[in-house]
C-alpha atoms as a PDB file:
ATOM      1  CA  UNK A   1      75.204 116.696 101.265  1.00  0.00           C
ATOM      2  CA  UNK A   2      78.460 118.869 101.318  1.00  0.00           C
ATOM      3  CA  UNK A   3      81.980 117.751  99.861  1.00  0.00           C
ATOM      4  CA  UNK A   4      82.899 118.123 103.924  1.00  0.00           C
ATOM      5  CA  UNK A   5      80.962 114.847 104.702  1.00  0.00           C
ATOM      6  CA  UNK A   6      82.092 112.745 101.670  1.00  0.00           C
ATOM      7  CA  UNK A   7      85.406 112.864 102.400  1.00  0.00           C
ATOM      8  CA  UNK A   8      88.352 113.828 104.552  1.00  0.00           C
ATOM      9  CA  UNK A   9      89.384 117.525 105.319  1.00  0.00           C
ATOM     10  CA  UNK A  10      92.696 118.371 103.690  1.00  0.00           C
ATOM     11  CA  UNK A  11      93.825 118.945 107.354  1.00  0.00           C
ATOM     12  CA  UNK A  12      93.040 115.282 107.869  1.00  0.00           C
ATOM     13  CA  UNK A  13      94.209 114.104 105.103  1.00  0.00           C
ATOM     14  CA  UNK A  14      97.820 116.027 105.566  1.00  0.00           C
ATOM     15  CA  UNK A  15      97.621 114.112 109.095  1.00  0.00           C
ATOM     16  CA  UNK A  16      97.023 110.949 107.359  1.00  0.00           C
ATOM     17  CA  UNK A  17      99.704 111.179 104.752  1.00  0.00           C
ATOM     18  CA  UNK A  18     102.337 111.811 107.781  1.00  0.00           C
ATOM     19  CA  UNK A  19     101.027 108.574 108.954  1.00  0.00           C
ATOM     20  CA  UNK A  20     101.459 106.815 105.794  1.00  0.00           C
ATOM     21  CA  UNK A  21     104.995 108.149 104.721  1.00  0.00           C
ATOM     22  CA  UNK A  22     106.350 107.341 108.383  1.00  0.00           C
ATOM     23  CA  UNK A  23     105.032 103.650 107.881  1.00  0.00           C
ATOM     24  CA  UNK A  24     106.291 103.734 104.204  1.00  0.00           C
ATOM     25  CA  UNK A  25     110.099 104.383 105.589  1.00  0.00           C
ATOM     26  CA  UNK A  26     109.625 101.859 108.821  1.00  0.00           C
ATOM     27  CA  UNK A  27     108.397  99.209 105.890  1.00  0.00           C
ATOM     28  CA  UNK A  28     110.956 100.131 103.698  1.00  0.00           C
ATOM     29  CA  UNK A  29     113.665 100.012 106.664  1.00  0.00           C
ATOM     30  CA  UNK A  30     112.328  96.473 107.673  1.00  0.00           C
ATOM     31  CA  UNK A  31     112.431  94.928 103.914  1.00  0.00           C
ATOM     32  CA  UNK A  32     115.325  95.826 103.184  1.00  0.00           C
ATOM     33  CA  UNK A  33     116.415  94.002 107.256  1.00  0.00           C
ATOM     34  CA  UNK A  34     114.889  91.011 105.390  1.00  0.00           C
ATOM     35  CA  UNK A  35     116.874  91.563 102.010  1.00  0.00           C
ATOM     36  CA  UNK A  36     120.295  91.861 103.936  1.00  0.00           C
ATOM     37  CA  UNK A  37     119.220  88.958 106.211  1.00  0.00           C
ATOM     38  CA  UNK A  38     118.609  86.661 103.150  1.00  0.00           C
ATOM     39  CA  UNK A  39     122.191  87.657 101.701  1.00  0.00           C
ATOM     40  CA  UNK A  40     124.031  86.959 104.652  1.00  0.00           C
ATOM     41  CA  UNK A  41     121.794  83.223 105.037  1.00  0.00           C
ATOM     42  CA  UNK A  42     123.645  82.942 101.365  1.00  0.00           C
ATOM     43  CA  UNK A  43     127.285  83.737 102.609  1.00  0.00           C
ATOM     44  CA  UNK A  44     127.031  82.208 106.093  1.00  0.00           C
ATOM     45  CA  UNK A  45     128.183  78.591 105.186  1.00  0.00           C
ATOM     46  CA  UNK A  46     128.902  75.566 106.866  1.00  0.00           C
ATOM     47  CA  UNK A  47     131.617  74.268 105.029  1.00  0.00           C
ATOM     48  CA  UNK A  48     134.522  73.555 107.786  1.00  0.00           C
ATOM     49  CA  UNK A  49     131.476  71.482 110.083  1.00  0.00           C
ATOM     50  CA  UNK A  50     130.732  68.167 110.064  1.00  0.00           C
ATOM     51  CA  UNK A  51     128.631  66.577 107.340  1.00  0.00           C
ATOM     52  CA  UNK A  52     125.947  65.660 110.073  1.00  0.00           C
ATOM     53  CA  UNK A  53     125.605  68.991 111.383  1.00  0.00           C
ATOM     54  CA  UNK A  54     126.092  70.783 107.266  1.00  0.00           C
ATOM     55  CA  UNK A  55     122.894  68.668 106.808  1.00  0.00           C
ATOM     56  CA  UNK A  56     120.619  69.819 109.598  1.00  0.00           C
ATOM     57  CA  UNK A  57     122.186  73.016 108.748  1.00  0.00           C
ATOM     58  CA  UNK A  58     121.095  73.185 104.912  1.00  0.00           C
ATOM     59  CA  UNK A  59     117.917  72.417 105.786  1.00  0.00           C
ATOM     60  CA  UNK A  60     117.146  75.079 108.467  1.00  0.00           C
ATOM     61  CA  UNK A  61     118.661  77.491 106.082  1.00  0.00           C
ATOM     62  CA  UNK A  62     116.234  76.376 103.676  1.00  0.00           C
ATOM     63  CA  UNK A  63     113.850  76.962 106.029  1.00  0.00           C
ATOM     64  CA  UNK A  64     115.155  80.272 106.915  1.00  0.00           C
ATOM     65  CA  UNK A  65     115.178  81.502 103.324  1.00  0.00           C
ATOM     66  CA  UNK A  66     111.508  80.393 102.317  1.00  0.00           C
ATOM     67  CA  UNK A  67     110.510  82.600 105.812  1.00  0.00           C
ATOM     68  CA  UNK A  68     112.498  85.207 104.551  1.00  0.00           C
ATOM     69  CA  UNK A  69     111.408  84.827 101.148  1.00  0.00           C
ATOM     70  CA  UNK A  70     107.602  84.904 102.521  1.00  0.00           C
ATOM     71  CA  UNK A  71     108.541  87.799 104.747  1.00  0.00           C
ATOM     72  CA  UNK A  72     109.916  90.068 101.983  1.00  0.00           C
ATOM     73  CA  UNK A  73     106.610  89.495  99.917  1.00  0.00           C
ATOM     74  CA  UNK A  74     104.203  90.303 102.132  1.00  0.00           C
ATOM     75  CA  UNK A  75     106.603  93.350 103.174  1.00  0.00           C
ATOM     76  CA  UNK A  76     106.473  94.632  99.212  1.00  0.00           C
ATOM     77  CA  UNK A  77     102.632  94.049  99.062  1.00  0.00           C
ATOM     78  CA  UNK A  78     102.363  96.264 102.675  1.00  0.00           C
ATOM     79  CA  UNK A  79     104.515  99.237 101.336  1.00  0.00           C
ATOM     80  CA  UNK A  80     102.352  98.800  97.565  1.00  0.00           C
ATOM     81  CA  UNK A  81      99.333  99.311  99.989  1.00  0.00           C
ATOM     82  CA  UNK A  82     100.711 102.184 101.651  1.00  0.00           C
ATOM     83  CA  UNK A  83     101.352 103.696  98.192  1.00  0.00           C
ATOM     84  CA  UNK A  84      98.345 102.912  97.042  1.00  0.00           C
ATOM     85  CA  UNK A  85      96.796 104.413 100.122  1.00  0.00           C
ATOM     86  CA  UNK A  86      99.385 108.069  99.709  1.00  0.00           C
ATOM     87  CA  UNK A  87      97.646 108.729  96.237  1.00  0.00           C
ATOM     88  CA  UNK A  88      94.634 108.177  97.520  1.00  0.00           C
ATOM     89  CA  UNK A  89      95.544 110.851  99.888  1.00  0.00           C
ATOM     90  CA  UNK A  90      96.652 113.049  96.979  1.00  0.00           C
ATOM     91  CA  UNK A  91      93.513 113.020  94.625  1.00  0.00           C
ATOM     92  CA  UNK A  92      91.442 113.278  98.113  1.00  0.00           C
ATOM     93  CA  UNK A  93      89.336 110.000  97.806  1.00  0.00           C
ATOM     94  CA  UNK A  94      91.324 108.601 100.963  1.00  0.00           C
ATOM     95  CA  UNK A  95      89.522 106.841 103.808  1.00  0.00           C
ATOM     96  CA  UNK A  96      86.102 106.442 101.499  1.00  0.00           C
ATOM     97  CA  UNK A  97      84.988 102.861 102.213  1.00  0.00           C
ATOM     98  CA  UNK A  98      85.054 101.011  98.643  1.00  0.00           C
ATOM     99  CA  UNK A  99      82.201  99.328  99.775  1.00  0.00           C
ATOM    100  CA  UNK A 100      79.852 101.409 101.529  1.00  0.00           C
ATOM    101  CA  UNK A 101      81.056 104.602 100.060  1.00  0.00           C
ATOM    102  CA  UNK A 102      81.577 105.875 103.893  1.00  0.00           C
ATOM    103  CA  UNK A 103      83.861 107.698 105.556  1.00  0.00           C
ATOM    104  CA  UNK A 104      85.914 104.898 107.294  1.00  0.00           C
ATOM    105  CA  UNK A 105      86.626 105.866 110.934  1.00  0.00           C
ATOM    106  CA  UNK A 106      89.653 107.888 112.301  1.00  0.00           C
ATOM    107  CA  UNK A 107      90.836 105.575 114.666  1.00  0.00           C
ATOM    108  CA  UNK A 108      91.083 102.416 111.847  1.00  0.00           C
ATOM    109  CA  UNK A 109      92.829 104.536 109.427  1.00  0.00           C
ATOM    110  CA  UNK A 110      95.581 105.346 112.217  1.00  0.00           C
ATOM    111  CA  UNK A 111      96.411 102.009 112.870  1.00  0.00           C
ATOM    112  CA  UNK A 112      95.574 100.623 109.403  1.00  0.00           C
ATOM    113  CA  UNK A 113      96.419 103.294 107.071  1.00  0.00           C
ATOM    114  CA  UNK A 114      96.171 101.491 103.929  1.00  0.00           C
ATOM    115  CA  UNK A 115      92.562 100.223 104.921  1.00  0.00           C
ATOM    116  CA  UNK A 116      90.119 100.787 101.902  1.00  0.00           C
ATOM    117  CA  UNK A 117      86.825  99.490 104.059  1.00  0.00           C
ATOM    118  CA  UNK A 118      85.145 100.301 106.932  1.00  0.00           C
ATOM    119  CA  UNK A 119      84.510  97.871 109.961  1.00  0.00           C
ATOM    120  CA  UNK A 120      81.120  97.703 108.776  1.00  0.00           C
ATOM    121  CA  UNK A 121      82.128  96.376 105.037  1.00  0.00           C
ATOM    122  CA  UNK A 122      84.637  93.990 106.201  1.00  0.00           C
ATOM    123  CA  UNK A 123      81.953  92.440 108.739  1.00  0.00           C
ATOM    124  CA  UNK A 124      80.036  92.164 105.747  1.00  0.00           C
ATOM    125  CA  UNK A 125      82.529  89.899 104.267  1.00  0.00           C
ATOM    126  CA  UNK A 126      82.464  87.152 106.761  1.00  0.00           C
END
C-alpha cells in the first residue's frame, strides 16, 4: 500500500487547510459577536424603569447571559477543533479516521473540517 492511499495529497491537504483557516476567522469573528454581546447585556441597564418591568428584565438578562455564556463555550471548543484539525493538516495525518484508520471522505471534511471519523466510525458509535 503506497503513502498516496493512507493519507491526503499535499494538494488536498493545502485545499483543506484554506477550508479550515477561513472557518477559524468566521469562528473567531462570531465569538468575539458573542463576547461584545455579553458586555453590552452588562452595561445595558434598567435602572430609570419601573421595578416591575427591572424584574422581568434581570431575569431575561440572566437568561441572556447563561445563552451567551453557553454560546461562547461551545464557540472556543469549535475554533480548538479547527486548530486541532490545521496541525493535523501540517504533520499530514489529516482526514485519517481515528477509528478505522481510513481516509474519511472529501465531501465530510468540507463541511466538517475538524471531523476526526468517518461516517462509518461514528455509525459505529450509536
Amino acid at each position: 500500500m503506497t503513502d498516496e492511499m493512507t493519507r491526503y495529497s499535499d494538494a488536498d491537504l493545502a485545499e483543506f487547510k484554506e477550508i479550515i483557516i477561513n472557518k477559524m476567522q468566521k469562528a473567531q469573528a462570531d465569538l468575539d459577536l458573542i463576547k461584545s454581546a455579553y458586555m453590552n447585556d452588562l452595561n445595558n441597564g434598567t435602572d430609570d424603569t419601573s421595578p416591575t418591568f427591572k424584574a422581568f428584565e434581570e431575569g431575561s438578562e440572566t437568561m441572556s447571559k447563561e445563552a451567551n455564556s453557553q454560546l461562547a463555550i461551545r464557540q472556543e471548543k469549535f475554533l480548538r477543533d479547527l486548530k486541532n484539525a490545521l496541525f493535523r493538516v501540517e504533520n499530514k495525518t489529516y482526514g485519517v479516521c481515528r477509528v478505522t484508520g481510513k481516509l474519511i471522505g472529501k465531501e465530510r471534511l468540507k463541511i466538517v473540517p475538524h471531523a476526526t471519523m468517518s461516517i462509518e466510525a461514528k455509525n459505529l458509535q450509536r
